[in-house]
Protein backbone atom coordinates (compact mmCIF):
# COMPACT_ATOMS: atom_id res chain seq x y z
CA UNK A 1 102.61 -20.19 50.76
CA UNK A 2 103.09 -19.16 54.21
CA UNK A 3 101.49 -21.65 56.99
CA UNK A 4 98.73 -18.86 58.20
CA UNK A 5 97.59 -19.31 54.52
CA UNK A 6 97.42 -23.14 54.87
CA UNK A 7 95.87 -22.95 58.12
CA UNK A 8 93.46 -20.22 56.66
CA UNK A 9 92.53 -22.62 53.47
CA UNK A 10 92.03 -25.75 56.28
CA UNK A 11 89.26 -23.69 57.99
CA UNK A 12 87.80 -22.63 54.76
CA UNK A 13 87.54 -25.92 53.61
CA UNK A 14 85.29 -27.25 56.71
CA UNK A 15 82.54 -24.70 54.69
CA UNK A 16 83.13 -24.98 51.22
CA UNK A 17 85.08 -28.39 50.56
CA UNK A 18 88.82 -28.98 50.11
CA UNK A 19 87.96 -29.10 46.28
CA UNK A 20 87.09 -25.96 46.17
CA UNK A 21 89.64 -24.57 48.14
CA UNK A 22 92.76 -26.45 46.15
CA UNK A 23 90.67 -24.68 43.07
CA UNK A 24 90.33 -20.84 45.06
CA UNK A 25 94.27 -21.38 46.38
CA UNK A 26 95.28 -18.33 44.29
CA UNK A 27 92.50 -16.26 44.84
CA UNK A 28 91.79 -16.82 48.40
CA UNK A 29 94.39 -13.78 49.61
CA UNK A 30 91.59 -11.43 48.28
CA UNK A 31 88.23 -13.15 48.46
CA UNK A 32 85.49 -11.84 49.95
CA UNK A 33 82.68 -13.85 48.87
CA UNK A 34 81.59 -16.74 47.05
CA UNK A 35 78.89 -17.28 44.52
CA UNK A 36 77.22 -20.37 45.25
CA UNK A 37 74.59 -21.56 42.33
CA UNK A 38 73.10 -24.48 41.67
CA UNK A 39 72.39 -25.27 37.73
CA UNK A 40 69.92 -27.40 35.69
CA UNK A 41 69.81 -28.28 32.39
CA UNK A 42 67.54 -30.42 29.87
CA UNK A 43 70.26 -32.12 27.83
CA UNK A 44 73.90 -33.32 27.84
CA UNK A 45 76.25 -30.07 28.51
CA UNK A 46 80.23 -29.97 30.01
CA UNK A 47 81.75 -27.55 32.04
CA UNK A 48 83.08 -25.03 29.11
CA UNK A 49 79.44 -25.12 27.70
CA UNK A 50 78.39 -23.41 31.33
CA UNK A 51 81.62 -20.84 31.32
CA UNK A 52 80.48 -19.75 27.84
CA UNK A 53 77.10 -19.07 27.98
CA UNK A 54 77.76 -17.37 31.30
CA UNK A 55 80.14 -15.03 29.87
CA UNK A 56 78.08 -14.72 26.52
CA UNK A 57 74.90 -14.09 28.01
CA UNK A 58 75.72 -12.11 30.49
CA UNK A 59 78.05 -9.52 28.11
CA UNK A 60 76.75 -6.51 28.02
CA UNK A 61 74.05 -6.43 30.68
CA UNK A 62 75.66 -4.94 33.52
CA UNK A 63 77.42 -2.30 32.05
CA UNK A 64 81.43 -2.02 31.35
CA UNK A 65 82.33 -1.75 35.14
CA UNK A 66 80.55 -5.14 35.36
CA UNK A 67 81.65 -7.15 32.66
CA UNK A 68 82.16 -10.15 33.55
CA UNK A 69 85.38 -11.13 31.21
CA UNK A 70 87.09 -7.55 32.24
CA UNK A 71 86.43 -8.67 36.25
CA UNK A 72 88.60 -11.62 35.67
CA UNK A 73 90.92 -9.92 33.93
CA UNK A 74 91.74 -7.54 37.07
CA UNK A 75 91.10 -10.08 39.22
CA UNK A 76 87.94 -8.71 40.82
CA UNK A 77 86.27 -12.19 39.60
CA UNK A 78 88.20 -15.34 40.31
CA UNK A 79 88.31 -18.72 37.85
CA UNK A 80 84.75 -19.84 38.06
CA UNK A 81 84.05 -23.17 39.22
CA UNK A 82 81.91 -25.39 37.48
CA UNK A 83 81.17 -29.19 38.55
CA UNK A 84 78.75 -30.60 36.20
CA UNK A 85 77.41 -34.01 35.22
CA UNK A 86 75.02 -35.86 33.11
CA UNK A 87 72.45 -38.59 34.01
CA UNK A 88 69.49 -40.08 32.06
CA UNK A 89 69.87 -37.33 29.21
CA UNK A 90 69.57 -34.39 31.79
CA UNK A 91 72.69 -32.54 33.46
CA UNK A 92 72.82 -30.88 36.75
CA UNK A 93 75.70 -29.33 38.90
CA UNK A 94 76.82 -26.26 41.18
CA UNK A 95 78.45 -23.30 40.07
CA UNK A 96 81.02 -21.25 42.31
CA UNK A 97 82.32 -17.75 41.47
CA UNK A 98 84.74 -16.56 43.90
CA UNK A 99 84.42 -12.32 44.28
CA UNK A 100 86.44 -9.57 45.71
CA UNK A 101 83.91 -6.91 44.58
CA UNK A 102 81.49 -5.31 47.66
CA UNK A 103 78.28 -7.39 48.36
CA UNK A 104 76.16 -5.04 46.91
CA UNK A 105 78.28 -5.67 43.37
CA UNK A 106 78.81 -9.68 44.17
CA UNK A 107 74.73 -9.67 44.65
CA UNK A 108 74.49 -8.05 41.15
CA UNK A 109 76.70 -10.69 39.16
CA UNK A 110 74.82 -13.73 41.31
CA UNK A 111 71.77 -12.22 40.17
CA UNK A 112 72.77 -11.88 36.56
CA UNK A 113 73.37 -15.50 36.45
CA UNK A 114 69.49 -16.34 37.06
CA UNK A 115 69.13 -14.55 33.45
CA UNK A 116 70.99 -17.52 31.81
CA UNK A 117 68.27 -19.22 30.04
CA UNK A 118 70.36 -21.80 27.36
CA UNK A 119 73.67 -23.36 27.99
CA UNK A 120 74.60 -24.92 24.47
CA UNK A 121 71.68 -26.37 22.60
CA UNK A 122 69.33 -27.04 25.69
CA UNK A 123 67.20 -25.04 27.85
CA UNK A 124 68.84 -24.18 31.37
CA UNK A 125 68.07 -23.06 34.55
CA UNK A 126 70.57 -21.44 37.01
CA UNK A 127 69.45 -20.86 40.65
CA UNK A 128 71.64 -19.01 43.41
CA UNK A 129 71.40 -20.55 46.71
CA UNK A 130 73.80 -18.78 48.66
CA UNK A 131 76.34 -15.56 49.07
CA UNK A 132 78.83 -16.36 51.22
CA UNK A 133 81.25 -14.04 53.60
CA UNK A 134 84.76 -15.58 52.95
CA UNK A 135 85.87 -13.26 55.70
CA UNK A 136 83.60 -14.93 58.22
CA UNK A 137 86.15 -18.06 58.31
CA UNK A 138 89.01 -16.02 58.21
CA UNK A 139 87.20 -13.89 61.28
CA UNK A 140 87.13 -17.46 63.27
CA UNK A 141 89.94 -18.22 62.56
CA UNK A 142 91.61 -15.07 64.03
CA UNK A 143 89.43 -15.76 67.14
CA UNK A 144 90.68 -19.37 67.46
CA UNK A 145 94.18 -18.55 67.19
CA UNK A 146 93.85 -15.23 69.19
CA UNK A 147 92.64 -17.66 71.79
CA UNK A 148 95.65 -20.05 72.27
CA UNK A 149 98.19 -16.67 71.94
CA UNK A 150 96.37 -15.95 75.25
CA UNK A 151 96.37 -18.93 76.89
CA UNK A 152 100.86 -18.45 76.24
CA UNK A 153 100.37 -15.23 78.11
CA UNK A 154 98.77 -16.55 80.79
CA UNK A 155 100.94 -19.18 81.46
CA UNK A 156 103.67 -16.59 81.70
CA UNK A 157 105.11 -17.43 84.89
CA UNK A 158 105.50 -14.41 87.64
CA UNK A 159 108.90 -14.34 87.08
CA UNK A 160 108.37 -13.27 83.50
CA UNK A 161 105.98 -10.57 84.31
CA UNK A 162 108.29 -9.09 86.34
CA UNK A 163 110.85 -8.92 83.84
CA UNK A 164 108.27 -7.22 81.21
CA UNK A 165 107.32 -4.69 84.35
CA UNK A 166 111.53 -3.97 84.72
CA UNK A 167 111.28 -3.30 80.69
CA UNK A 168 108.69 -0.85 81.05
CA UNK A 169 110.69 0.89 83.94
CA UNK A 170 113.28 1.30 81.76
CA UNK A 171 111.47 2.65 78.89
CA UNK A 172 109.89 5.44 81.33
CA UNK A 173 113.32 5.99 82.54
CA UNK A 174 114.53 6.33 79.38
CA UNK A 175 111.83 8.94 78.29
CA UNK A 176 112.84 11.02 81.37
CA UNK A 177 115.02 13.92 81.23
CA UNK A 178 117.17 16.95 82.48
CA UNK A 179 116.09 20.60 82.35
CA UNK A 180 118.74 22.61 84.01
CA UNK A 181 119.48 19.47 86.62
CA UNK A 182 116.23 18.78 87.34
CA UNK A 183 113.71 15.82 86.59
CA UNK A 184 111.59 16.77 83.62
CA UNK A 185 109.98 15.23 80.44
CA UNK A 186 111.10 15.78 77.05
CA UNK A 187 108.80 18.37 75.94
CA UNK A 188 108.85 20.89 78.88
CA UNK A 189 111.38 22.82 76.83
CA UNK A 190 109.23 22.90 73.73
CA UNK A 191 106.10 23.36 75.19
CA UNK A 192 103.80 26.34 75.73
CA UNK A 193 102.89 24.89 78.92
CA UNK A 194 103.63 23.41 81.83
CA UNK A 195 102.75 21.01 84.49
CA UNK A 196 105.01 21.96 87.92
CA UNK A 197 105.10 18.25 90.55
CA UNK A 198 106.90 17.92 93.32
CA UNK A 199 109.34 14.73 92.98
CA UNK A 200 111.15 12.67 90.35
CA UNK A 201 108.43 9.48 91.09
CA UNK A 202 105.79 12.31 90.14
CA UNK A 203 107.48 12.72 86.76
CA UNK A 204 107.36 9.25 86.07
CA UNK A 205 103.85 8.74 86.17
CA UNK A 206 102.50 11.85 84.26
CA UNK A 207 104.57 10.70 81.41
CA UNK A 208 103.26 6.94 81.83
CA UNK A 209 99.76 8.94 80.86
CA UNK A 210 101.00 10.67 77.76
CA UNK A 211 102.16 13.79 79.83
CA UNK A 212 105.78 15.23 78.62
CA UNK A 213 105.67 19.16 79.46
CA UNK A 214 106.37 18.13 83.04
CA UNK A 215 109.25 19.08 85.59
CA UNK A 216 110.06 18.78 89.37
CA UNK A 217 110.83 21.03 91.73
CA UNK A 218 112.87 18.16 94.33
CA UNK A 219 111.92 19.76 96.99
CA UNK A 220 109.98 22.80 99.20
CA UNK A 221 113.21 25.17 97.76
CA UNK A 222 111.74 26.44 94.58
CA UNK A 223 114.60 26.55 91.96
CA UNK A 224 115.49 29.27 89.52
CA UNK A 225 115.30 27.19 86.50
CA UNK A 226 111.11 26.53 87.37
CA UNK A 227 110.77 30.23 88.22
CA UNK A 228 112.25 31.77 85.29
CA UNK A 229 110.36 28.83 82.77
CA UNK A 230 107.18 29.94 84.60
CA UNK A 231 107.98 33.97 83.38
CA UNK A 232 107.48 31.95 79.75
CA UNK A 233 104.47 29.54 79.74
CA UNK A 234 101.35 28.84 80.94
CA UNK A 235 102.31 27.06 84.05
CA UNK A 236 99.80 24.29 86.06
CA UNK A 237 101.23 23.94 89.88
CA UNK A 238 100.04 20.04 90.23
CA UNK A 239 100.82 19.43 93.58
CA UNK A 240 99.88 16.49 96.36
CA UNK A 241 97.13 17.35 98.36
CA UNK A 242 98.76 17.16 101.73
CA UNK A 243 100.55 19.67 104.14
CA UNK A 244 103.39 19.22 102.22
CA UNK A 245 101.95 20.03 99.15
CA UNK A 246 100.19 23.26 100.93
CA UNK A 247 103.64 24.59 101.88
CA UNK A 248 105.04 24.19 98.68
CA UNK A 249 101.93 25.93 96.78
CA UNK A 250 102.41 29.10 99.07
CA UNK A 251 106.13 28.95 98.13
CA UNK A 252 105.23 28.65 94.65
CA UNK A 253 102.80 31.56 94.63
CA UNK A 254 105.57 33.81 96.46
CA UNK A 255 107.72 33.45 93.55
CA UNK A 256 106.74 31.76 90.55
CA UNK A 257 104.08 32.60 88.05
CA UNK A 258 101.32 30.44 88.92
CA UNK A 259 98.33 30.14 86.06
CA UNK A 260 96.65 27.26 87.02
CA UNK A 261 96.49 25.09 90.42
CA UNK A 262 95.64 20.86 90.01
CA UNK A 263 95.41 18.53 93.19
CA UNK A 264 94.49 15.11 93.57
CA UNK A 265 91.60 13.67 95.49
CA UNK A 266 92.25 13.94 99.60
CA UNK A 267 95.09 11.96 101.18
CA UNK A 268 96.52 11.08 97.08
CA UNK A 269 99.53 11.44 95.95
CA UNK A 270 100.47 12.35 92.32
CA UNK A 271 102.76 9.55 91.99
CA UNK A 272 100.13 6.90 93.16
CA UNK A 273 97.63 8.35 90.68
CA UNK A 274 96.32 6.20 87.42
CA UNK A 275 95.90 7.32 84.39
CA UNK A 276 92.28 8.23 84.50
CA UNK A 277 92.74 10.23 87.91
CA UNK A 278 95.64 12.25 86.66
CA UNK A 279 94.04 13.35 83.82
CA UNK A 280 90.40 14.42 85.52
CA UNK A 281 92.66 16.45 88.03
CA UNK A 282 94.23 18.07 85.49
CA UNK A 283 90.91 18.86 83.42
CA UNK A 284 89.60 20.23 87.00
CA UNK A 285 92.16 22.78 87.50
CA UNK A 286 91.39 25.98 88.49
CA UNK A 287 92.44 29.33 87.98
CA UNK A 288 95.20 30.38 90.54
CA UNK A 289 92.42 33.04 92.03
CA UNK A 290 89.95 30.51 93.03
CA UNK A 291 93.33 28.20 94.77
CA UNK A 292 93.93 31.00 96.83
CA UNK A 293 90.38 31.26 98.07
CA UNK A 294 90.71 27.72 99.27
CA UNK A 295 93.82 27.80 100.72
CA UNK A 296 92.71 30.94 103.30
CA UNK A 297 89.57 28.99 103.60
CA UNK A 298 91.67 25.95 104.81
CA UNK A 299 91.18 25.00 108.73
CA UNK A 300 94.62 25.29 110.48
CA UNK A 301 95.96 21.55 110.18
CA UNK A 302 97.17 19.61 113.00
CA UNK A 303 100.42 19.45 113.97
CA UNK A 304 102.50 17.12 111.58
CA UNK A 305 106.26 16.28 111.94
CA UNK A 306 108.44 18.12 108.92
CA UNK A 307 111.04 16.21 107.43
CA UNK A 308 113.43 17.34 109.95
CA UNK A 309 111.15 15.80 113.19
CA UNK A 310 110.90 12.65 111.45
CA UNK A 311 109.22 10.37 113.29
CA UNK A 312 110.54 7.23 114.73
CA UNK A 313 107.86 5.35 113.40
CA UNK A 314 108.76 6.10 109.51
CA UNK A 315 112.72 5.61 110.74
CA UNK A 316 111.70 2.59 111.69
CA UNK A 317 109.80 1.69 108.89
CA UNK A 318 112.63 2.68 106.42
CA UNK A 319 115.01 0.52 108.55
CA UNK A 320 112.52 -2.71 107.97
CA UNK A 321 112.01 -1.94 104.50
CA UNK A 322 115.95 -1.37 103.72
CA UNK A 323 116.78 -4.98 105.26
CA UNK A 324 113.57 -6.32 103.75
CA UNK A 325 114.87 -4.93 100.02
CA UNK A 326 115.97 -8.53 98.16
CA UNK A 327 114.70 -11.04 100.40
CA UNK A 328 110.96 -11.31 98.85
CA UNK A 329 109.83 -11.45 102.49
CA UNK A 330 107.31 -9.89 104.38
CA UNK A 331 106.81 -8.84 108.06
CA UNK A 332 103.97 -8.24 110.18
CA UNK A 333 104.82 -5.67 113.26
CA UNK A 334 102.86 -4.95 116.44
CA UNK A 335 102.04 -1.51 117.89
CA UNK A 336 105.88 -0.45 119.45
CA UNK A 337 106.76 -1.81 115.19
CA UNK A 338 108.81 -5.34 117.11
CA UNK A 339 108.27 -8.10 114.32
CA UNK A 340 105.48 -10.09 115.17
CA UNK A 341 105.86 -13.01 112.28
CA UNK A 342 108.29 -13.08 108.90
CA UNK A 343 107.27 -15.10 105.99
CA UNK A 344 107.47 -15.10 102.42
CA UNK A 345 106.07 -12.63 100.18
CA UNK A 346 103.69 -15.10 98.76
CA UNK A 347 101.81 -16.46 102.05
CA UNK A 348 101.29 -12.88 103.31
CA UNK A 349 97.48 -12.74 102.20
CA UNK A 350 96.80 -16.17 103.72
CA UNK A 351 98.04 -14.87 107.17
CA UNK A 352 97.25 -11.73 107.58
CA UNK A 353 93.45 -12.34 108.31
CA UNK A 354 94.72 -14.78 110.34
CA UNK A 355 97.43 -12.59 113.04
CA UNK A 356 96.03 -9.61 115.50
CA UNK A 357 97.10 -6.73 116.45
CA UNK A 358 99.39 -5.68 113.43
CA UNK A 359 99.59 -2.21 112.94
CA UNK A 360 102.17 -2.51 110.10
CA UNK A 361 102.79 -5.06 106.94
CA UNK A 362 106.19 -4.41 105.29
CA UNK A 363 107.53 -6.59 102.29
CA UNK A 364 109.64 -6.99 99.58
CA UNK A 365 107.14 -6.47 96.77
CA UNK A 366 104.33 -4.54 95.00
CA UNK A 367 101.36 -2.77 97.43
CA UNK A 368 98.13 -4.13 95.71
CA UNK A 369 94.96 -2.94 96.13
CA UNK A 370 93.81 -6.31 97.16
CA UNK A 371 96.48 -6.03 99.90
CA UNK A 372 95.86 -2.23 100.89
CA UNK A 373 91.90 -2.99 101.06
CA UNK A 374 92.74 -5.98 103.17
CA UNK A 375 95.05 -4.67 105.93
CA UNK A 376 92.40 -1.93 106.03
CA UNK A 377 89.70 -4.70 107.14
CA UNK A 378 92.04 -5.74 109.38
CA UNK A 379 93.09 -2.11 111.19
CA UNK A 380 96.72 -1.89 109.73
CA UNK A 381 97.68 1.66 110.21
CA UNK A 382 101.01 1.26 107.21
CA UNK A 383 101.45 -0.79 104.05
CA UNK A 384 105.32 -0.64 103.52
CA UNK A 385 106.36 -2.10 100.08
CA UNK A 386 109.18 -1.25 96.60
CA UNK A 387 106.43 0.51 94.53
CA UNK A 388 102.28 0.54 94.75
CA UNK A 389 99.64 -0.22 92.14
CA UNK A 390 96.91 1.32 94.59
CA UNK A 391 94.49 3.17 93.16
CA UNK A 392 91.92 4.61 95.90
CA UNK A 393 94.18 4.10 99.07
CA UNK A 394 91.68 3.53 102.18
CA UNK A 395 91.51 6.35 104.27
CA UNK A 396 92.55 4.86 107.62
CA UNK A 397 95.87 3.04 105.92
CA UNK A 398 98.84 4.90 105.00
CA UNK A 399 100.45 3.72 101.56
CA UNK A 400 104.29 3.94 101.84
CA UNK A 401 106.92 3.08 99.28
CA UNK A 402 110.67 3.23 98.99
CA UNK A 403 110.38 6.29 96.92
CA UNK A 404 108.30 7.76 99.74
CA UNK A 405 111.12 7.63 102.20
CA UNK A 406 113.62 9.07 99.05
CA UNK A 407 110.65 12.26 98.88
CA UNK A 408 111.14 12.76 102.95
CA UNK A 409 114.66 13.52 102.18
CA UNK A 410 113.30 16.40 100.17
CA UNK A 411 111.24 18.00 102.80
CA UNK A 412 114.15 18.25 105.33
């Protein structure tokens, strides 16, 4: 018997008594109720006097599909058990009938028992008290258990969550693929439709929602492979919804086949999205007619430095950031980007609050939205880490990640 089975029977056995479980050991896999009757009688009778007039006067009155004997011949009824004894010429006991029948059927046999009028040669009365939910105990003891599993995972150490997050990486790696050299998920090729992003990190996180029909472009220089698959299926242009993104959507329109056009909300980025954002801007695409209608409506935007005029405030960043990459150490930089204090990754919320005048926080670690919310209090102007798990970025803080400064490359 396997030890869940023991530790099942243990719990049991706090309700019913450990006789009765030793008795139900072979039935208790199926159980779902139990019969409990007590039973009165007005002479001496035994425990096989009890069995047989249950089975005799019961045969019979509930039809074939409720016979008694045939029940516990399939097993539907489990070995009854009786616990009799005699005192001052009278006899008296409980009666237990283990069921694996529904509880409308299990309330049918318990009340077929109350018909017993004569067990042996004396009168006899048999009185259910209860109906009881086997499952109940099994139920609690699923919660119990369920509880301590827990407790192990929360005592996982930080270390070990970061392995599980490097598993998952790999497994969304894994799932990504090639269509004619570029990034794409494994059922653009078989799909009627598809979903055009800019970057490889865009990719990524569609297919972490469910999304495979997905390819990037790499870049503001459309490829032939996404403008011939766009002569062949219903294509969605899902695009950031930033100047870059703007560019790229006229380029798109110029010469692809464009059905559809999805954004994200204002200052997002596709990769940044979660689940639940990607897949309400995707049910709130819109035709390619009505995209073009916003994009003339657009106010000219201001002046913003293409990949080429990189500023030296992102080649600064990427220079921190690069050194940073290993150490698990964070640094806090003034207004000209000079260091203002380095400490480890773990002690940046406690000073942060705590140091002025910091218009950038760059570390070796994961962008919270704890952290992001945080620097926004505090007026930080860029939140430099390896990858974000932001999911409304604050308007006044720019969100940055090493991937980021691998997508600039693209726009030169």
């Amino acid at each position: 018997m396997p030890l869940e089975g023991k530790k099942l029977r243990e719990v049991v056995a706090k309700r019913i008594g450990k006789k009765e479980v030793s008795v139900m050991r072979e039935d208790i896999g199926t159980t779902k109720y139990l019969v409990h009757a007590k039973i009165e009688a007005s002479g001496v009778v035994e425990r096989p006097d009890v069995v047989g007039a249950i089975f005799g006067q019961t045969e019979g009155l509930l039809g074939d599909e409720l016979d008694l004997r045939e029940l516990l011949k399939t097993g539907r009824i489990g070995r009854l058990k009786v616990d009799i004894s005699s005192n001052h010429g009278k006899s008296s006991g409980t009666i237990m009938i283990p069921s694996s029948l529904d509880r409308v059927e299990t309330s049918i046999i318990a009340a077929a028992l109350e018909t017993i009028s004569r067990v042996g040669p004396c009168e006899a009365t048999i009185k259910v008290e209860r109906i009881e939910d086997v499952r109940d105990a099994k139920r609690r003891f699923i919660v119990e258990r369920a509880k301590e599993i827990l407790d192990f995972v929360e005592k996982a150490a930080p270390e070990t969550q970061e392995i599980a997050e490097r598993v998952k990486e790999s497994v969304r790696l894994e799932e990504i693929t090639e269509y004619e050299g570029l990034p794409a998920g494994p059922g653009v090729r078989d799909s009627d439709a598809a979903i055009i992003v800019e970057g490889r990190a865009d990719v990524l996180n569609l297919l972490r929602a469910g999304i495979q029909n997905v390819i990037a472009i790499e870049g503001t220089s459309i490829p032939k492979a996404v403008i011939d698959l766009s002569k062949d299926k219903t294509v969605t242009a899902f695009l950031d919804s930033d100047r870059g993104g703007d560019l790229i959507l006229k380029e798109l329109l110029q010469v692809a086949d464009i059905d559809f056009v999805a954004r994200p909300p204002q200052n997002s980025s596709v990769e940044d999205l979660t689940r639940k954002e990607i897949i309400k801007a995707l049910q709130n695409k819109v035709p390619l007619e009505h995209a073009l209608a916003e994009l003339r409506g657009k106010p000219a935007p201001e002046a913003v430095p293409s990949a080429e005029e990189e500023t030296q405030e992102l080649q600064k960043l990427k220079g921190v950031i690069g050194r940073l990459r290993g150490t698990l150490r964070a640094q806090l930089l003034d207004e000209k980007l000079e260091q203002i204090e380095e400490v480890q990754v773990r002690e940046l919320k406690e000073l942060l609050p705590k140091v002025s005048n910091v218009k950038a926080v760059v570390f070796d670690g994961v962008v919270t939205q704890e952290l992001a919310d945080m620097a926004a209090e505090r007026g930080v102007q860029y939140v430099v880490g390896m990858r974000s798990r932001v999911e409304v970025a604050p308007t006044n803080v720019r969100i940055l990640t090493v991937e980021d400064f691998r997508k600039l490359r693209y726009r030169r």
